[in-house]
Protein backbone atom coordinates (compact mmCIF):
# COMPACT_ATOMS: atom_id res chain seq x y z
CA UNK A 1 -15.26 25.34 -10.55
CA UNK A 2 -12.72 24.94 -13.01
CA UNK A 3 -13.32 23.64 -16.47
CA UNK A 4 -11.30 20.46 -17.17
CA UNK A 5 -9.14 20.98 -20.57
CA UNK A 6 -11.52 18.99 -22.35
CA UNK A 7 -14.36 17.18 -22.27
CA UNK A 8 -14.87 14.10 -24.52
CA UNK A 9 -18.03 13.01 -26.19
CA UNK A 10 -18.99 10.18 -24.09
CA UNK A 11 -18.75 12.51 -21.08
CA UNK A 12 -20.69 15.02 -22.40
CA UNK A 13 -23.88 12.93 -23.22
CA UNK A 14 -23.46 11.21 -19.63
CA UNK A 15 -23.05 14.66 -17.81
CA UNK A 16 -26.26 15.32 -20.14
CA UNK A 17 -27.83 12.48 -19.26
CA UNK A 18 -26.90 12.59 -15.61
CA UNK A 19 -28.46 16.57 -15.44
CA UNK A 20 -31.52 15.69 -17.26
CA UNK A 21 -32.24 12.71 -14.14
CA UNK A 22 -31.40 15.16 -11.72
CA UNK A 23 -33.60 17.75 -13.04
CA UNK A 24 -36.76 16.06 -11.86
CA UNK A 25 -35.50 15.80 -8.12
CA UNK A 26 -36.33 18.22 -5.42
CA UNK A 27 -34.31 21.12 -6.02
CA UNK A 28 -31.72 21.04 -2.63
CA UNK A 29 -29.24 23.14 -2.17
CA UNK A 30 -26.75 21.16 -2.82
CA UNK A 31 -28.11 19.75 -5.67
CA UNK A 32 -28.50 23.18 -7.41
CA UNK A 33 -25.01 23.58 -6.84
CA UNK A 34 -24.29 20.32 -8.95
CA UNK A 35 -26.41 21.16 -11.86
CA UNK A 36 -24.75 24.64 -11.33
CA UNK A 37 -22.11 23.34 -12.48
CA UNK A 38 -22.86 20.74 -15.02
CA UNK A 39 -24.78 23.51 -16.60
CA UNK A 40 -21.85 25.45 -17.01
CA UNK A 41 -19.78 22.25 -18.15
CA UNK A 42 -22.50 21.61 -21.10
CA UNK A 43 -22.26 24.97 -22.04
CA UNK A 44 -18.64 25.45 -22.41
CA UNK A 45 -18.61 21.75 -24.11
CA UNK A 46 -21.32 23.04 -27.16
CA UNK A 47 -19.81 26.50 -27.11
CA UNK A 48 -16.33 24.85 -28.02
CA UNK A 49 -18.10 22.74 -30.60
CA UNK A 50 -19.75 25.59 -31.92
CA UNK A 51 -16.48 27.64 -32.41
CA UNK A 52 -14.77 24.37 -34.31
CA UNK A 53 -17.72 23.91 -36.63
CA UNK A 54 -17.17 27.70 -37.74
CA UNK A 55 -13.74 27.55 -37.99
């Protein structure tokens, strides 16, 4: 999955929010795949806000 060029506060707190509902479903296949990749979305959205706090 590609990473979209940016991802904007709101959307971050409602991927968040979205994962965090998911996360208590039954772990499906294709669910997995979905948190998957919201997992790596969240991840490259605080690593990027990591790297502009040090800068």
């Amino acid at each position: 999955m590609d990473l979209p060029p940016e991802l904007s506060e709101i959307d971050y707190h409602l991927l968040v929010a979205e994962f965090d509902m998911l996360w208590s479903r039954r772990p499906e296949p294709a669910l997995r795949e979905r948190m998957d990749q919201m997992m790596r979305l969240i991840s490259a959205f605080e690593e990027s806000r990591r790297m502009a706090s040090s800068a």
